[in-house]
PDB file of N, CA and C in Angstrom:
ATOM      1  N   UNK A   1      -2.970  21.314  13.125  1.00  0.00           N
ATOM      2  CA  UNK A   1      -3.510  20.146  12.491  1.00  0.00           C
ATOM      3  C   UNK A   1      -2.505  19.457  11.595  1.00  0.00           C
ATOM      4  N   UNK A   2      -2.676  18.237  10.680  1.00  0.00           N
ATOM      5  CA  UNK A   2      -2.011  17.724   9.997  1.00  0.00           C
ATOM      6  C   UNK A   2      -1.710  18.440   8.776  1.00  0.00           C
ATOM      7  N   UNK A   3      -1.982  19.335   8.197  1.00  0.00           N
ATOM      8  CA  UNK A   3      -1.628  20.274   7.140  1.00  0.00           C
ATOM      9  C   UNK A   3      -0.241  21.184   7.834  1.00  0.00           C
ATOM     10  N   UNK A   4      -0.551  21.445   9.145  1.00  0.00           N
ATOM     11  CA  UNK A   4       1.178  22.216   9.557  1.00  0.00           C
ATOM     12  C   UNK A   4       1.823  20.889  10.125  1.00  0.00           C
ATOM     13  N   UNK A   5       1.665  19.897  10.055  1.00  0.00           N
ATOM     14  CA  UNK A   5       2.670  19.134  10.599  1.00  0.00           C
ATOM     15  C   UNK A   5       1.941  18.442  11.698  1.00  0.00           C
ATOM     16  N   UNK A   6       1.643  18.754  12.160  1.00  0.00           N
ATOM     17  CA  UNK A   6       1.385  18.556  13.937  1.00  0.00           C
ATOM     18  C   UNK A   6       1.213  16.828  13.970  1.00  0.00           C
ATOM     19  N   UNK A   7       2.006  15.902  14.400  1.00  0.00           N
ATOM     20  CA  UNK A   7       2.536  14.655  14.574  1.00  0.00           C
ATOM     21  C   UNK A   7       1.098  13.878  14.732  1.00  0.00           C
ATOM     22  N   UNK A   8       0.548  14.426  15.895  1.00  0.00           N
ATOM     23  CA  UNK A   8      -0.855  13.171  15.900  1.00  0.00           C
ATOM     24  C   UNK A   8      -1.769  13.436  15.344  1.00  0.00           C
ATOM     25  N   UNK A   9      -2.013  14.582  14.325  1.00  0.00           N
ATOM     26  CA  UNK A   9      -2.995  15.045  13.326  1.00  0.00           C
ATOM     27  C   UNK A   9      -2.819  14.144  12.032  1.00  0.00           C
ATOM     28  N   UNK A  10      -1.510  14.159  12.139  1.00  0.00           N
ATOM     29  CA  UNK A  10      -0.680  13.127  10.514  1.00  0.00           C
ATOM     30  C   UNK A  10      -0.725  11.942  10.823  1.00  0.00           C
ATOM     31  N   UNK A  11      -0.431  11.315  12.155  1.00  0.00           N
ATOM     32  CA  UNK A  11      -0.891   9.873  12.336  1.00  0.00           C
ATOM     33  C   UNK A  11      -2.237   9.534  12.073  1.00  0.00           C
ATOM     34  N   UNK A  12      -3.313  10.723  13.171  1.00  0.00           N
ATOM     35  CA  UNK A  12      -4.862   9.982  12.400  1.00  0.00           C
ATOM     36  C   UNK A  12      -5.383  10.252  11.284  1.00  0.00           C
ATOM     37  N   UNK A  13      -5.121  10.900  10.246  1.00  0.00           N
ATOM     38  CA  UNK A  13      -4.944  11.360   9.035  1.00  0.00           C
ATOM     39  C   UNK A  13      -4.988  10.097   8.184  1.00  0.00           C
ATOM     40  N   UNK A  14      -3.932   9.186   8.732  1.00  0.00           N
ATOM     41  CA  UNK A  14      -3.070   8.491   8.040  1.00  0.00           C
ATOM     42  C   UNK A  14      -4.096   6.852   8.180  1.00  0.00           C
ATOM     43  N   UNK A  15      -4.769   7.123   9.881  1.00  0.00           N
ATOM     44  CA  UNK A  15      -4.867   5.810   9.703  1.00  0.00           C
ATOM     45  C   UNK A  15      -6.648   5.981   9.327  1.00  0.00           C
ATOM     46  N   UNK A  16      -6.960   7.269   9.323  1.00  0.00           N
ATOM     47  CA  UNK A  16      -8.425   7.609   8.021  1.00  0.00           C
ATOM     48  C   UNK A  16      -8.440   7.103   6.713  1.00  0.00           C
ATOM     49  N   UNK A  17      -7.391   7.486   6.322  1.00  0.00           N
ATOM     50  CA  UNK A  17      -6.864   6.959   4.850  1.00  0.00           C
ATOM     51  C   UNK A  17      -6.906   5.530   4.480  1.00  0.00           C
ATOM     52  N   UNK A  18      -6.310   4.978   5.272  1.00  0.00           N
ATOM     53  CA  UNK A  18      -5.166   3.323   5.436  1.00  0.00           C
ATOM     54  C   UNK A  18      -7.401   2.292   5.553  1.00  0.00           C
ATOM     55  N   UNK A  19      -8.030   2.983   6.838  1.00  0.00           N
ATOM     56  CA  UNK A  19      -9.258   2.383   6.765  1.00  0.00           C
ATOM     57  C   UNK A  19     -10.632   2.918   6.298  1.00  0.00           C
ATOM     58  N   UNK A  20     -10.074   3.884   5.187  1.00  0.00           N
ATOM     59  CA  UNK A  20     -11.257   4.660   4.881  1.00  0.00           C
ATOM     60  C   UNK A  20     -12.434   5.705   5.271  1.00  0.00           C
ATOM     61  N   UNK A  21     -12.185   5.870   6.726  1.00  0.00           N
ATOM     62  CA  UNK A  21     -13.177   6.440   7.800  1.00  0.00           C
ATOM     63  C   UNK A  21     -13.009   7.610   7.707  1.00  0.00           C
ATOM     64  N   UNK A  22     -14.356   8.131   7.133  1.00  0.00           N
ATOM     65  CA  UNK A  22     -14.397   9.700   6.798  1.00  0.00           C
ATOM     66  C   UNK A  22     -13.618  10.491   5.831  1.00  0.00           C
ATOM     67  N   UNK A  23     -12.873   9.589   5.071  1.00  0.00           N
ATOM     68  CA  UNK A  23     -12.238   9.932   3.494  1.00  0.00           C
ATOM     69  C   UNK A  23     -12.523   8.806   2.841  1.00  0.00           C
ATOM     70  N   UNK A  24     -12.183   8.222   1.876  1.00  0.00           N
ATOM     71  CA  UNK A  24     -11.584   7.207   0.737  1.00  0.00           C
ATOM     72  C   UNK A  24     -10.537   6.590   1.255  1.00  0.00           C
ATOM     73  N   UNK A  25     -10.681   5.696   1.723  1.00  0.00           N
ATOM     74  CA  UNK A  25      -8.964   4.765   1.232  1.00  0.00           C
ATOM     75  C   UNK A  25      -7.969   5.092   1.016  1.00  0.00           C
ATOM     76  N   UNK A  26      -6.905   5.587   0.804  1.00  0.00           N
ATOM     77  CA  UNK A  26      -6.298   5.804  -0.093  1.00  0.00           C
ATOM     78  C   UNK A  26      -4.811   5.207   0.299  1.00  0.00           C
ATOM     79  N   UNK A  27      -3.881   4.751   0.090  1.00  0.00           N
ATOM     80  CA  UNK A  27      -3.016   4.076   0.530  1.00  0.00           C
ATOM     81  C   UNK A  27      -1.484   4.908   0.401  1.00  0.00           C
ATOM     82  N   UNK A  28      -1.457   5.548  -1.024  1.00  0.00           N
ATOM     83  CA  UNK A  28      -0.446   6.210  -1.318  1.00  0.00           C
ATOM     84  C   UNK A  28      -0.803   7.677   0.121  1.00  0.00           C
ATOM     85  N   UNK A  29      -2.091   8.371   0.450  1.00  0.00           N
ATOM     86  CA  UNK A  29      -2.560   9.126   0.976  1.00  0.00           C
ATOM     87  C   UNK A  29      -1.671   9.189   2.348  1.00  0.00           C
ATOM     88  N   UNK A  30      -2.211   7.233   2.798  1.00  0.00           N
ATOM     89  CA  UNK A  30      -1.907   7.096   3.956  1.00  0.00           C
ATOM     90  C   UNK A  30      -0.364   7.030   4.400  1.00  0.00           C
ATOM     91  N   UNK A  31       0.321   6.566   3.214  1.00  0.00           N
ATOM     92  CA  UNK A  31       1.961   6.704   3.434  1.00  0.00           C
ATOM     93  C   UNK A  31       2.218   8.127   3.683  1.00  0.00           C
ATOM     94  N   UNK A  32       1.780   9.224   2.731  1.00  0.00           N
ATOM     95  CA  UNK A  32       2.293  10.528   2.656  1.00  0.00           C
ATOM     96  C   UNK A  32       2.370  11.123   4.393  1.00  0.00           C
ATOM     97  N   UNK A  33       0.721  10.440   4.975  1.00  0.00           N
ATOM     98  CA  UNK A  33       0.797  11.208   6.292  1.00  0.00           C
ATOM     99  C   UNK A  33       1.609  10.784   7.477  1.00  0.00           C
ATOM    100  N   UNK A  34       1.461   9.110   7.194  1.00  0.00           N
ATOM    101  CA  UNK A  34       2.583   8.435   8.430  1.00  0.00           C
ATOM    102  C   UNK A  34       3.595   9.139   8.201  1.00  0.00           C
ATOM    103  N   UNK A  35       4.693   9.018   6.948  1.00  0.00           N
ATOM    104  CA  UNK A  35       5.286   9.699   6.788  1.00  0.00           C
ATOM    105  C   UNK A  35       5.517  11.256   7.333  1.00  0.00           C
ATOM    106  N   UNK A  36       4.768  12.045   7.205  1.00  0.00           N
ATOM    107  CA  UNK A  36       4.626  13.001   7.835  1.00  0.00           C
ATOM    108  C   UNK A  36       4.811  12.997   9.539  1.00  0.00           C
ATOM    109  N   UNK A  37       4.142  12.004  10.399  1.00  0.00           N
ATOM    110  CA  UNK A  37       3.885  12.153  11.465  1.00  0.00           C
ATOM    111  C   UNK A  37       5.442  11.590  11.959  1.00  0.00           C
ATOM    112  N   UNK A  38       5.779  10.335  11.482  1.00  0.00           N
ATOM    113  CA  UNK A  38       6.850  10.611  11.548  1.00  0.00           C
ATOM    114  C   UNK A  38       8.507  11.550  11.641  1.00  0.00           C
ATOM    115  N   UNK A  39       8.137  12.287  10.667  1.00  0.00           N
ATOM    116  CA  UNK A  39       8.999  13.008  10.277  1.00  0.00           C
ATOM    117  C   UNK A  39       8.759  14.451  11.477  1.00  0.00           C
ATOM    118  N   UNK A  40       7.338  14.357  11.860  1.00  0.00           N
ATOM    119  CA  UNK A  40       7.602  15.780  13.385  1.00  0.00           C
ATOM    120  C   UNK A  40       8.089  15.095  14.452  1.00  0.00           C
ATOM    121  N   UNK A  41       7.860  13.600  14.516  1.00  0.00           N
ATOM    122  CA  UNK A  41       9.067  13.512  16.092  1.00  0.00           C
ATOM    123  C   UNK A  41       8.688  13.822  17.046  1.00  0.00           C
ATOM    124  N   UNK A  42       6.885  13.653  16.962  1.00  0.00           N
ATOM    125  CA  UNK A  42       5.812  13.827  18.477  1.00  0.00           C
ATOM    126  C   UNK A  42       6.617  12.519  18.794  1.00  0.00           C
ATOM    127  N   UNK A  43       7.031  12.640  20.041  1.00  0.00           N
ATOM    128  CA  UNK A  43       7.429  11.607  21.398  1.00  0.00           C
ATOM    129  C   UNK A  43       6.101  10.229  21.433  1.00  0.00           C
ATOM    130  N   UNK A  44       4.594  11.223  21.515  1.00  0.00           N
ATOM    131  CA  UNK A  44       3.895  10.070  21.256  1.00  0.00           C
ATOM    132  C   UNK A  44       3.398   9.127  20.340  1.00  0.00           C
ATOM    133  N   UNK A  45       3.774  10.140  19.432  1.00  0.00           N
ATOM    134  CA  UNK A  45       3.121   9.340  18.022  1.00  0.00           C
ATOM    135  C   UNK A  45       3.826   8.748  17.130  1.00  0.00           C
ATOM    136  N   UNK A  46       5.143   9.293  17.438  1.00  0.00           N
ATOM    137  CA  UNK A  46       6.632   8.592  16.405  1.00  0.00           C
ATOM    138  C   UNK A  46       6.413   7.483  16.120  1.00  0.00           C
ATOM    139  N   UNK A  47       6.788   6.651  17.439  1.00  0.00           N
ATOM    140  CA  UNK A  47       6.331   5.224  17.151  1.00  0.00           C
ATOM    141  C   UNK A  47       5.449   4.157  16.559  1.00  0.00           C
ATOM    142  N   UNK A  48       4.175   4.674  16.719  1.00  0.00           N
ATOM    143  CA  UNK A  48       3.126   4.350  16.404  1.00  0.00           C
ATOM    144  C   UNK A  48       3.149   4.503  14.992  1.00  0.00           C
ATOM    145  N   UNK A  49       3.632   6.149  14.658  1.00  0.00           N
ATOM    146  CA  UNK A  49       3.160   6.052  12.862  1.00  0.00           C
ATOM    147  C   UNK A  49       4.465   5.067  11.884  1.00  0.00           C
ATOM    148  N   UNK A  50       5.766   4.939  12.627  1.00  0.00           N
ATOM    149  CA  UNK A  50       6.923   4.266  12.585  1.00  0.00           C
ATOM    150  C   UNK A  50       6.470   2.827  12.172  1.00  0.00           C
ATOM    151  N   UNK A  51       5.582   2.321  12.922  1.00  0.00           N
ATOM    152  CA  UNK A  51       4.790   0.785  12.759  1.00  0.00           C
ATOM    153  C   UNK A  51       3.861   0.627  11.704  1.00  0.00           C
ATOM    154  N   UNK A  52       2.829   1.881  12.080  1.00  0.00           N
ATOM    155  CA  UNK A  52       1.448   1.991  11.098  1.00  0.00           C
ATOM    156  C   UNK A  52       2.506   2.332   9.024  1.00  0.00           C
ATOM    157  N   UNK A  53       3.165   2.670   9.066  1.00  0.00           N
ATOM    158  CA  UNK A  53       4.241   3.095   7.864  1.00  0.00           C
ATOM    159  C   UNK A  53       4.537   1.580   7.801  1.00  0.00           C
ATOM    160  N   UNK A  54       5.421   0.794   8.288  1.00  0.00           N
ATOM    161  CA  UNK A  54       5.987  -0.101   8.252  1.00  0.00           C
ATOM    162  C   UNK A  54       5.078  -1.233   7.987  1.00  0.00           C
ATOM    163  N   UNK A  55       3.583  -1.075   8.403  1.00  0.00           N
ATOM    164  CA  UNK A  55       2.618  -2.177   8.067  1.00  0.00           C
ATOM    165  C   UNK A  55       1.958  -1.584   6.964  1.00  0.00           C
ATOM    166  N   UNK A  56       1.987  -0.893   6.765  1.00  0.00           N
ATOM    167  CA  UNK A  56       0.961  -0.371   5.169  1.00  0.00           C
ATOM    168  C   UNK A  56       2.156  -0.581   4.535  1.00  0.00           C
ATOM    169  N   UNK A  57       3.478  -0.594   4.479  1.00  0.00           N
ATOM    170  CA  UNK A  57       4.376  -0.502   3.328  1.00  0.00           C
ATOM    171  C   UNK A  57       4.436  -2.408   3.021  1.00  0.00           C
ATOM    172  N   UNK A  58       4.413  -2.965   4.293  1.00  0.00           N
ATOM    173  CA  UNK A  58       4.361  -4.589   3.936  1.00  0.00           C
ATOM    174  C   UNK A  58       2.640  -5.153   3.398  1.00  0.00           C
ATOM    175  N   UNK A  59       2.026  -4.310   3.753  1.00  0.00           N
ATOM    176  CA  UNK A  59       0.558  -4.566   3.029  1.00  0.00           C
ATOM    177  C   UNK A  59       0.547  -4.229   1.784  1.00  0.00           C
ATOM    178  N   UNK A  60       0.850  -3.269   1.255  1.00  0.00           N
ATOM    179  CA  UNK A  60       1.396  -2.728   0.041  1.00  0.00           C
ATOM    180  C   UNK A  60       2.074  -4.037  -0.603  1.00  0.00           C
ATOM    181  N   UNK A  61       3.521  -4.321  -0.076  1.00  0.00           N
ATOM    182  CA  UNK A  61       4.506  -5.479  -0.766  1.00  0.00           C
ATOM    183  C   UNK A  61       3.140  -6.776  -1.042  1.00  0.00           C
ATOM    184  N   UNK A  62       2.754  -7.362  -0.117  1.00  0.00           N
ATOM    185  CA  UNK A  62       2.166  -8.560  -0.190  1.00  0.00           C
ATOM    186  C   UNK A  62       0.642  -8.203  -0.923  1.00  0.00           C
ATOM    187  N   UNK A  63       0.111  -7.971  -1.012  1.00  0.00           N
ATOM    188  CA  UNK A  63      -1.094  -7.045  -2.046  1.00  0.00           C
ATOM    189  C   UNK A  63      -0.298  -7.169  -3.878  1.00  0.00           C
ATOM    190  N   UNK A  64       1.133  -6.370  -3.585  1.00  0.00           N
ATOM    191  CA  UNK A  64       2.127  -6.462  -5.048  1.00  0.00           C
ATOM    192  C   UNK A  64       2.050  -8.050  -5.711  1.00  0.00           C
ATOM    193  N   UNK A  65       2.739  -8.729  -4.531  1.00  0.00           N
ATOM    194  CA  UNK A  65       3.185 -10.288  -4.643  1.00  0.00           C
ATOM    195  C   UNK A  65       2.275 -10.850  -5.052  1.00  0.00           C
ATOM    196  N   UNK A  66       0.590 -10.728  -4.324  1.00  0.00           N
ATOM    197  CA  UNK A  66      -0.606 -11.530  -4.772  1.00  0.00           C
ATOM    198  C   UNK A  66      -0.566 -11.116  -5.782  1.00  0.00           C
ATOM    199  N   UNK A  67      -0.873 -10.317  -6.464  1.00  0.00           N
ATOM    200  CA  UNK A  67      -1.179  -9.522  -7.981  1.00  0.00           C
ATOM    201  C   UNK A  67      -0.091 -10.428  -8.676  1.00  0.00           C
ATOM    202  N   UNK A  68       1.383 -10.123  -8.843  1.00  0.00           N
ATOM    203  CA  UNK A  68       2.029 -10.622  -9.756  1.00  0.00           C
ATOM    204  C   UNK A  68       1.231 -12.531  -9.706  1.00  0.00           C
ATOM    205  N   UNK A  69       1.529 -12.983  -8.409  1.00  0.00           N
ATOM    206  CA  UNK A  69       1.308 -14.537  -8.753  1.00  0.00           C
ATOM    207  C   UNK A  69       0.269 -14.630  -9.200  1.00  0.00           C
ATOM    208  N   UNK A  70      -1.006 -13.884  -9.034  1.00  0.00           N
ATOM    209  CA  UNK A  70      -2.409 -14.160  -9.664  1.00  0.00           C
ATOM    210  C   UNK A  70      -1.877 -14.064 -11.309  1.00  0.00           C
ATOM    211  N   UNK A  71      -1.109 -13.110 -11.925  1.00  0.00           N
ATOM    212  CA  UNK A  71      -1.183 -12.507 -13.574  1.00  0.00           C
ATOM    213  C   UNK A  71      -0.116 -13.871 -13.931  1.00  0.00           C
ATOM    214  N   UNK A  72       0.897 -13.794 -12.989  1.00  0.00           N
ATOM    215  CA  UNK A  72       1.963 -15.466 -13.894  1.00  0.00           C
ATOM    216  C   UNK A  72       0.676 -16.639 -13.922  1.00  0.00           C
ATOM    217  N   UNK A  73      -0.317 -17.211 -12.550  1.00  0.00           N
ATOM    218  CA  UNK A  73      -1.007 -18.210 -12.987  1.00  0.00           C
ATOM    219  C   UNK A  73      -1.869 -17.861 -14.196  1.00  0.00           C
ATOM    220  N   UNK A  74      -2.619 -16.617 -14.391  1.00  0.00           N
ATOM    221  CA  UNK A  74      -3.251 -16.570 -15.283  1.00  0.00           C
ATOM    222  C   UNK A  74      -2.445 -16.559 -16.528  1.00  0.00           C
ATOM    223  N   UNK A  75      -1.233 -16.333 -16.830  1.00  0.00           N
ATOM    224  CA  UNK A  75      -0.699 -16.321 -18.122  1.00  0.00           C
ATOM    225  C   UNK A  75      -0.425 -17.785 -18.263  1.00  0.00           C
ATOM    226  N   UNK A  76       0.031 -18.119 -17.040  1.00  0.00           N
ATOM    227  CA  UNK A  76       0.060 -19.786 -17.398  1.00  0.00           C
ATOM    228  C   UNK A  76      -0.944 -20.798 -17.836  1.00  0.00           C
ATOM    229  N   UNK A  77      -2.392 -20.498 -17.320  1.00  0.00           N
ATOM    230  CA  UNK A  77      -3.389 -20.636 -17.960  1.00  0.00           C
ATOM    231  C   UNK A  77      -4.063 -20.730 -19.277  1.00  0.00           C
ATOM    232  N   UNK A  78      -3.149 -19.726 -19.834  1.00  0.00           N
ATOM    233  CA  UNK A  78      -3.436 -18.781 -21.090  1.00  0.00           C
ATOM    234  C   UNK A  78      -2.476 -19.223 -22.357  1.00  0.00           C
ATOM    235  N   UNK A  79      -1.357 -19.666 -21.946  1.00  0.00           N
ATOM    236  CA  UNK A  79      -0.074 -20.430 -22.709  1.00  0.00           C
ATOM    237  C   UNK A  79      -0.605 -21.343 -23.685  1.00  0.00           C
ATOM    238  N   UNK A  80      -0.153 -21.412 -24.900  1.00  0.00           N
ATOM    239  CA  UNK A  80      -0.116 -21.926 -25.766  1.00  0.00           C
ATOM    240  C   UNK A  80       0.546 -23.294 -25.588  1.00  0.00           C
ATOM    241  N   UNK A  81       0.737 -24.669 -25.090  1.00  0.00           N
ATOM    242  CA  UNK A  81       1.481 -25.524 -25.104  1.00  0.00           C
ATOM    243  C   UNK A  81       2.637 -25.475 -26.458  1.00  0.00           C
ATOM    244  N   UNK A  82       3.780 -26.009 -25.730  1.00  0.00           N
ATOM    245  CA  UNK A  82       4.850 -26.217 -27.411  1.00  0.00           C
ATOM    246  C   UNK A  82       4.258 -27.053 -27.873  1.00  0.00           C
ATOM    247  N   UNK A  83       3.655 -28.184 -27.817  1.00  0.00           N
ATOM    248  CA  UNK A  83       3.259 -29.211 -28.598  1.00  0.00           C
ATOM    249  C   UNK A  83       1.997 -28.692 -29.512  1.00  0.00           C
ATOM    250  N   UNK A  84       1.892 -27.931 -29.581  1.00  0.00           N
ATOM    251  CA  UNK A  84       0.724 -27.439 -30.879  1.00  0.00           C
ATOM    252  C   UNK A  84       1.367 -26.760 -31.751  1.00  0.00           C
ATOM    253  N   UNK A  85       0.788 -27.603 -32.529  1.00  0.00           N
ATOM    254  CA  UNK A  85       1.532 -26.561 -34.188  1.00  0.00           C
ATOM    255  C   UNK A  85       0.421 -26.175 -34.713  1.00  0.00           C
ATOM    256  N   UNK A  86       1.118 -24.630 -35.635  1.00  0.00           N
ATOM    257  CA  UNK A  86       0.037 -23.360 -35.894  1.00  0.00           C
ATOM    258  C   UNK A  86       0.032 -23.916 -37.187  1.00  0.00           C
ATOM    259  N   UNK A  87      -1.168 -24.025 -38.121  1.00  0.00           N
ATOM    260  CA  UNK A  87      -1.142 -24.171 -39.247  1.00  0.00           C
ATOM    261  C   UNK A  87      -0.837 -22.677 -40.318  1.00  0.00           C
ATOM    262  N   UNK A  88       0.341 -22.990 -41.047  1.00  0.00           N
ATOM    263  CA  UNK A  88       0.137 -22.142 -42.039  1.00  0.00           C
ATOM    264  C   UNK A  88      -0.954 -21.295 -42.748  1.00  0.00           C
ATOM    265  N   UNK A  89      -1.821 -20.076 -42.842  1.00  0.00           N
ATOM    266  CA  UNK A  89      -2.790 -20.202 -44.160  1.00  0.00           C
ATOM    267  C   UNK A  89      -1.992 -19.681 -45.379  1.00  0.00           C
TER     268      UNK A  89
END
């Protein structure tokens, strides 16, 4: 199974994780196992977890990217204009 390695145990492991089916979500989860399936070098599954890795790691990036641009518009939102002056008390 995917606990000794075994390549297409760690691929569907991975893509349980990545869509939640019959675990949680988990994303960091789902890297650990592609990763894994990868790393045994099943002939059939290499590839596949090679891609499924490579698309959760760019889902990951662009998920990052939305977040930062959502927190800069909201700080921009949130900005104090220079043209206001703070009154002394």
């Amino acid at each position: 199974g995917a606990v000794k390695g075994h390549g297409a145990s760690c691929y569907y492991v991975g893509l349980m994780a990545t869509h939640g089916q019959g675990i949680p979500t988990d994303y960091g989860a789902a890297r650990y196992w592609f990763q894994r399936a990868v790393a045994a070098n099943d002939p059939q599954f290499h590839d596949d977890a090679l891609a499924a890795l490579a698309s959760l790691e760019a889902s990951i990036q662009e998920a990052s990217d939305h977040e930062d641009a959502l927190f800069d518009a909201l700080d921009r939102q949130n900005a104090v204009p220079d043209d206001v002056k703070w009154l002394d008390d």
